[in-house]
Protein backbone atom coordinates (compact mmCIF):
# COMPACT_ATOMS: atom_id res chain seq x y z
CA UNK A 1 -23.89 -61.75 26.89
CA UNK A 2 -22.56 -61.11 23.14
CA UNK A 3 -25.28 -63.37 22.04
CA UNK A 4 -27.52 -61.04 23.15
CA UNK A 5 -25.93 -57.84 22.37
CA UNK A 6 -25.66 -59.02 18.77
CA UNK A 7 -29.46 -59.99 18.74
CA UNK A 8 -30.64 -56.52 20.20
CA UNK A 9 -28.03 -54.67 17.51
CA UNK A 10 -29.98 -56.75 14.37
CA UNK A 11 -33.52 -55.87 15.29
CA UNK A 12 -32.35 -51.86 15.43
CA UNK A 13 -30.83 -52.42 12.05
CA UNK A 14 -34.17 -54.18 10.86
CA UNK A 15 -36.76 -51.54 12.42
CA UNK A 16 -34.30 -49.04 10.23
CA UNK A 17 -34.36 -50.48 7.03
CA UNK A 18 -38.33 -50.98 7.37
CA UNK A 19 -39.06 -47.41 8.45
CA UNK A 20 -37.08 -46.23 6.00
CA UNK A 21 -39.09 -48.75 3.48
CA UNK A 22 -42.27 -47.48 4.44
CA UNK A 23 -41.08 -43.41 4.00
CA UNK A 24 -40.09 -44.12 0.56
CA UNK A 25 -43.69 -46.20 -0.09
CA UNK A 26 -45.56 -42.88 1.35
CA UNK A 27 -43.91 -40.45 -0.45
CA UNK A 28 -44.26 -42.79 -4.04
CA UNK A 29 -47.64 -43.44 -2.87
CA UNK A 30 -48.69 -39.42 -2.13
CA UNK A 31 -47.59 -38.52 -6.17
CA UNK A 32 -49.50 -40.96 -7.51
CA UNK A 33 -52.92 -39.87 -5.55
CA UNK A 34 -55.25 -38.13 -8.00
CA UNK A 35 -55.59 -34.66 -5.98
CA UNK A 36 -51.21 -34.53 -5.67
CA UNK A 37 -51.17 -35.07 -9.43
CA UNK A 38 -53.37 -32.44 -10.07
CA UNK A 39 -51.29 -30.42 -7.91
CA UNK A 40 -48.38 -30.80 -9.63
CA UNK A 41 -49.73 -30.56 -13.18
CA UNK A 42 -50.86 -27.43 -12.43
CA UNK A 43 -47.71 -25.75 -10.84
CA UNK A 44 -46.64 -27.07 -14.48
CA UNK A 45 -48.89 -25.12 -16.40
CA UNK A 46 -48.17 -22.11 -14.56
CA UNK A 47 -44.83 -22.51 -14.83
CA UNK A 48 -45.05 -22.54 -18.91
CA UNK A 49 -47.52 -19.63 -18.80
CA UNK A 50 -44.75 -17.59 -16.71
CA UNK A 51 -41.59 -18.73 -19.43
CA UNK A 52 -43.88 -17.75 -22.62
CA UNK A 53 -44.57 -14.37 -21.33
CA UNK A 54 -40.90 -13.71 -20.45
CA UNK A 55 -39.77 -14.83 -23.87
CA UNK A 56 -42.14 -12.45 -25.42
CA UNK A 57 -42.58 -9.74 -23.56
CA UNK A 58 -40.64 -6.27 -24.59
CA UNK A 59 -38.27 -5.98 -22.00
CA UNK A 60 -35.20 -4.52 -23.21
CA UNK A 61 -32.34 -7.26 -24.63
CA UNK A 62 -29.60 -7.70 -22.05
CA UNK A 63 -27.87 -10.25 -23.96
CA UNK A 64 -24.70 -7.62 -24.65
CA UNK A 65 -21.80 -7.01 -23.06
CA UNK A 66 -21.93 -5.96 -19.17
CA UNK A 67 -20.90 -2.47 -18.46
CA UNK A 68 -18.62 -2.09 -15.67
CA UNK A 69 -19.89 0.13 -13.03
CA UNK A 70 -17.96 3.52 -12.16
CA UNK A 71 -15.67 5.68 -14.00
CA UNK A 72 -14.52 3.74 -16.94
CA UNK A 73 -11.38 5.63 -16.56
CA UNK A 74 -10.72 3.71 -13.87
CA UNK A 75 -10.97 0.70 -15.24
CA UNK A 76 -7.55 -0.49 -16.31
CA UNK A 77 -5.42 0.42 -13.09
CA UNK A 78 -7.76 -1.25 -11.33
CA UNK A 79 -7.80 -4.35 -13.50
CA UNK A 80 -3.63 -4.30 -13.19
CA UNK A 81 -3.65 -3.61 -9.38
CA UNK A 82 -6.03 -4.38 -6.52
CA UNK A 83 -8.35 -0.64 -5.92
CA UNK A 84 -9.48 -1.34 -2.36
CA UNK A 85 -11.68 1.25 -0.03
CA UNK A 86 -9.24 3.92 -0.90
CA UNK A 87 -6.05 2.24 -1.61
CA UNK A 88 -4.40 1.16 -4.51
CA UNK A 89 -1.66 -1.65 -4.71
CA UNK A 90 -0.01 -1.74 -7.55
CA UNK A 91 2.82 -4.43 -6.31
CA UNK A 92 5.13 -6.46 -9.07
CA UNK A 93 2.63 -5.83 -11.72
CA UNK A 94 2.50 -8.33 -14.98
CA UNK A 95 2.42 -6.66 -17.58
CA UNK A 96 5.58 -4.44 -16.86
CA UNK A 97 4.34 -1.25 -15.40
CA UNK A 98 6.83 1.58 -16.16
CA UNK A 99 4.82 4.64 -15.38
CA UNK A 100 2.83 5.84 -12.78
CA UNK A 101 -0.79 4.58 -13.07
CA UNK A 102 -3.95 6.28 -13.51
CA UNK A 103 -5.44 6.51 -9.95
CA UNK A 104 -9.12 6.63 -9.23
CA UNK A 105 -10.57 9.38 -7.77
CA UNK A 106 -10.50 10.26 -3.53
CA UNK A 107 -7.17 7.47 -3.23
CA UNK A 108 -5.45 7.96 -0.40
CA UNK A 109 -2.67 5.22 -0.56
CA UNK A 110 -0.74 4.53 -3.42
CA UNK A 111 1.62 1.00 -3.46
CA UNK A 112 3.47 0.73 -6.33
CA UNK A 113 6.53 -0.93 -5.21
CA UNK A 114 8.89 -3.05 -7.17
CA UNK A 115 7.82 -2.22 -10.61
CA UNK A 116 9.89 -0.81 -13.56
CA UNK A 117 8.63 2.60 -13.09
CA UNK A 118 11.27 4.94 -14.40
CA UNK A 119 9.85 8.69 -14.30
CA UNK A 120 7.48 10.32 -12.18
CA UNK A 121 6.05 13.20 -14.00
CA UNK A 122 4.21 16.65 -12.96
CA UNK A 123 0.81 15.45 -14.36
CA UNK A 124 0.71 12.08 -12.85
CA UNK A 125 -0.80 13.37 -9.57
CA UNK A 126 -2.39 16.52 -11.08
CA UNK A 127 -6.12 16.02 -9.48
CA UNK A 128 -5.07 13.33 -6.75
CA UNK A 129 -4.97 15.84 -3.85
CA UNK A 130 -6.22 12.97 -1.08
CA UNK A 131 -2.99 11.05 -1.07
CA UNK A 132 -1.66 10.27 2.18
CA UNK A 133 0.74 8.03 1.21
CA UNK A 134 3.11 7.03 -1.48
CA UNK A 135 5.18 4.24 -1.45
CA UNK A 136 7.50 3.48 -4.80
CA UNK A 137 9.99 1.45 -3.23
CA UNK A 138 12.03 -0.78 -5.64
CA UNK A 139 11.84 0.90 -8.86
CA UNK A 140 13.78 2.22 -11.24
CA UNK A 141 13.14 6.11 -11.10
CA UNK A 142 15.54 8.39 -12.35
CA UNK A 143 14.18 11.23 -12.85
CA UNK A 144 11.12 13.42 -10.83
CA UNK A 145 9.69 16.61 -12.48
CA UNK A 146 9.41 19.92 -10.10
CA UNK A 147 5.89 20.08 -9.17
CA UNK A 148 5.45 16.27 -9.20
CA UNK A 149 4.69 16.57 -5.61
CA UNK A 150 3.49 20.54 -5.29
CA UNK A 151 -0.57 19.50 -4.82
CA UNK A 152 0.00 17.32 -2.65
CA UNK A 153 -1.15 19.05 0.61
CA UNK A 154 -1.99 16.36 2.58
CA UNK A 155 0.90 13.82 2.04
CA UNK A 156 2.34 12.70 4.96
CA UNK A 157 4.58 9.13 4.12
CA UNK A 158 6.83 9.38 1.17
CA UNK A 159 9.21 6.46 0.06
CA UNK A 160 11.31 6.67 -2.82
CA UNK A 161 13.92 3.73 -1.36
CA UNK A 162 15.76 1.95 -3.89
CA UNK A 163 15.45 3.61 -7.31
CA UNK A 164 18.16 5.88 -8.94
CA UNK A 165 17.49 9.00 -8.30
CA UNK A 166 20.73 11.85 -7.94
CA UNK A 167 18.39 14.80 -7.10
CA UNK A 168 15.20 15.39 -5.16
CA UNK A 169 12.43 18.02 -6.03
CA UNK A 170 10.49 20.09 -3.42
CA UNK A 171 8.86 17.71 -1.51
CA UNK A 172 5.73 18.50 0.54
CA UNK A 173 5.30 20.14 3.61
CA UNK A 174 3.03 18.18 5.54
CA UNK A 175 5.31 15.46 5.36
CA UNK A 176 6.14 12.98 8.45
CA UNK A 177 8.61 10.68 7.20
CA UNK A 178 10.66 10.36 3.93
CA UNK A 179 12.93 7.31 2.59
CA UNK A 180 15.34 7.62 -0.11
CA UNK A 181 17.41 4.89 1.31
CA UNK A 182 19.71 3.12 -1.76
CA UNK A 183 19.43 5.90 -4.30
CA UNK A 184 22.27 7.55 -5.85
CA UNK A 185 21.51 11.27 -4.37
CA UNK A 186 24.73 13.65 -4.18
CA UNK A 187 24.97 16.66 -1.78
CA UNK A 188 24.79 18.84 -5.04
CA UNK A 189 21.73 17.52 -5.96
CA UNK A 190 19.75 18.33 -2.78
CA UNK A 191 18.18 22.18 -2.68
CA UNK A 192 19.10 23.65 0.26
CA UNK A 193 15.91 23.76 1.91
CA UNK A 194 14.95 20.52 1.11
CA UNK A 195 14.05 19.30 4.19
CA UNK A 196 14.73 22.81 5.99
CA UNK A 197 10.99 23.78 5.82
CA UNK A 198 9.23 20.19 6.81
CA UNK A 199 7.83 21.27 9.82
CA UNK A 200 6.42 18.02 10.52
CA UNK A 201 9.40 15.66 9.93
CA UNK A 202 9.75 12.96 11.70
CA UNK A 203 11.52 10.56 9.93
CA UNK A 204 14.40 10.97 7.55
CA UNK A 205 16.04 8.31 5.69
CA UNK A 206 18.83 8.95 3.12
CA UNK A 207 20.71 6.25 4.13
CA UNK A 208 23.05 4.33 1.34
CA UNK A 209 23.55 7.67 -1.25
CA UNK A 210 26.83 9.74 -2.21
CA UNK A 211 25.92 12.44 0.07
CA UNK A 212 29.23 14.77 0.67
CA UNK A 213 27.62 16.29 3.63
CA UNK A 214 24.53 16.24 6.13
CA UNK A 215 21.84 18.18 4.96
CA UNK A 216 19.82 21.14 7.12
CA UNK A 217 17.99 19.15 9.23
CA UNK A 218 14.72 20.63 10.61
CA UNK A 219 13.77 20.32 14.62
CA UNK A 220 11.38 18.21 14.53
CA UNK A 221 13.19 14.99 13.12
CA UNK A 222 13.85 12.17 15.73
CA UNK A 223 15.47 9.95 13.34
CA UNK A 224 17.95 10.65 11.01
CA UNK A 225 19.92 7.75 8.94
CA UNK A 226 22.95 8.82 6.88
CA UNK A 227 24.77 5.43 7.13
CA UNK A 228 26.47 4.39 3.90
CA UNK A 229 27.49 7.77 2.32
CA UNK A 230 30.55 10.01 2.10
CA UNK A 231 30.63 12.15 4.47
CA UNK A 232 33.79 13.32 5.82
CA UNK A 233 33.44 16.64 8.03
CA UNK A 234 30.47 18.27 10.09
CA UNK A 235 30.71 21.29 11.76
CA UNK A 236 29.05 22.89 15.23
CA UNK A 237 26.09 23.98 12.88
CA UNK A 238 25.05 20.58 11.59
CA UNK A 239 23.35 19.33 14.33
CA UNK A 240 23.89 21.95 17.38
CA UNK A 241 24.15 26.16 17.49
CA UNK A 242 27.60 28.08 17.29
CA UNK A 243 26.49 31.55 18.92
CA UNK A 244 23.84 29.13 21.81
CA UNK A 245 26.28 27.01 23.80
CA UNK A 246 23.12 26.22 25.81
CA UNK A 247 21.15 24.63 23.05
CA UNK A 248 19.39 21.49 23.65
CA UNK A 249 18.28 19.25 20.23
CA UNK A 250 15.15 18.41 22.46
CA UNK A 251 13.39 15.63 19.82
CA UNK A 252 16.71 14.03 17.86
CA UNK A 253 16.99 10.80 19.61
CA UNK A 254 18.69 8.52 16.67
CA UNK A 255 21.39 9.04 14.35
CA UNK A 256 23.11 6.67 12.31
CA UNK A 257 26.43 8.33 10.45
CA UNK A 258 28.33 4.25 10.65
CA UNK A 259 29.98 3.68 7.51
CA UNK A 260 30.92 6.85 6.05
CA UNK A 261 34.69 8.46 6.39
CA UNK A 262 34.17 10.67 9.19
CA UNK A 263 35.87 10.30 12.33
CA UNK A 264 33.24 11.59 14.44
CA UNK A 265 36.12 11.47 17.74
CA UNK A 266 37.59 14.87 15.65
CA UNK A 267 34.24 16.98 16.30
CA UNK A 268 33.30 16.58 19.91
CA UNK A 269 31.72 20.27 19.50
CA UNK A 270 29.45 18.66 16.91
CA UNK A 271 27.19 16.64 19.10
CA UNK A 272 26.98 18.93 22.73
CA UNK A 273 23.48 19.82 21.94
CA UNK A 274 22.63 16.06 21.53
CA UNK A 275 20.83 13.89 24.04
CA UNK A 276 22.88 10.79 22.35
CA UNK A 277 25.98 10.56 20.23
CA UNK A 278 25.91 9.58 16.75
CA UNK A 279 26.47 5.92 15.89
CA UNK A 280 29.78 5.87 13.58
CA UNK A 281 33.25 5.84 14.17
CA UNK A 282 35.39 7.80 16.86
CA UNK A 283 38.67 6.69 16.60
């Protein structure tokens, strides 16, 4: 039985090699036939005749430099950061990047987080009016000129986490959350209608600051995080209504207050309007 399995597995082996053989023969055989090497000499000449008139006809030299396509303007943010369908991220950027870049035209999400960014100035969204969000998390911003934010009517996510900022401008009113989390903002530096007028906030994050106090907080928030300040007193007004005992806070649903000096326990009054305490300390 082997015996014969290995005789029946040499003659496929042979009628291989000798098929393959006679392909190769056919196909050396074919170019050497008079009417394929006519064939071929003349796809030859044609070819030639096609090359010369290229080389001289008078079509115009585009041996230079490309030209990039689109505003050349903007060119270099793009080149730093990645520009894609709307959205620029401008993420750890090498060189250094300490301003605000140049943003193309109709962007609608900046990322420009962890940079060296140190100043964000009233020009640098001057003709930007599309943004929707802005995120310059991990920075170094210290400062933010009044108007920086003023055209920006349809912003609606703002984070400014982890820079140094000690005051906030007037921020916009469309907004839905905001994030100043690990910044170095004190009550005094905080207009009083900061937030007051954000009819659309949802979100509102100023945890780890030197806050003395909790800013006027408008209705519509449902999450407030304060943690990390120093806060030491609140009164009925803060969260609830002095002259409306029957006041209901019908959308606040989180607030973290753990880790600043307050004993919440001393203002039960504070929180009767409240669907859930604050977290923090009570005793």
């Amino acid at each position: 039985m082997e015996t014969r399995l290995r005789m029946l597995l040499s003659v496929l082996i042979l009628e291989s090699w000798v098929l393959s053989a006679s392909e190769g023969h056919f196909y050396t055989h074919k170019l050497h036939r008079p009417e394929y090497a006519e064939e071929t000499d003349e796809r030859m000449q044609r070819n030639k005749r096609e090359t010369n008139a290229l080389m001289h006809s008078d079509a115009p030299d585009d041996s230079g430099p490309l030209q990039p396509a689109g505003d050349p303007s903007d060119l270099p943010t793009c080149l730093l950061c990645v520009c894609l369908s709307g959205s620029v991220y401008c993420e750890e950027v090498d060189p250094v990047m300490t301003a605000v870049p140049a943003l193309p035209k109709e962007t609608n999400y900046l990322y420009a987080r962890y940079n060296k960014i140190n100043k964000i100035a009233a020009k640098d969204f001057g003709d930007i009016v599309t943004l929707k969000r802005i995120d310059f998390t991990g920075n170094i911003i210290s400062e933010i000129e009044d108007g920086a934010f003023e055209k920006l009517t349809m912003l609606e996510e703002l984070s400014l986490a982890e820079n140094q900022l000690v005051k906030l401008p007037m921020l916009p009113a469309k907004l839905i959350a905001f994030n100043a989390n690990h910044n170095k903002l004190k009550t005094k530096g905080l207009k009083a209608t900061a937030f007051k007028k954000l009819s659309k906030l949802i979100s509102l994050q100023l945890a780890h600051n030197q806050l003395e106090a909790v800013p006027l907080i408008p209705e519509t928030v449902r999450t407030l995080h304060l943690q990390n300040n120093n806060i030491s007193t609140v009164t009925t007004d803060t969260f609830c209504k002095t002259n409306d005992t029957y006041y209901i806070r019908p959308n606040m649903n989180e607030i973290r207050m753990d880790g600043n000096p307050i004993n919440l326990g001393q203002y039960p009054n504070s929180f009767i309007c409240l669907k859930s305490l604050p977290i923090g300390r009570y005793q």
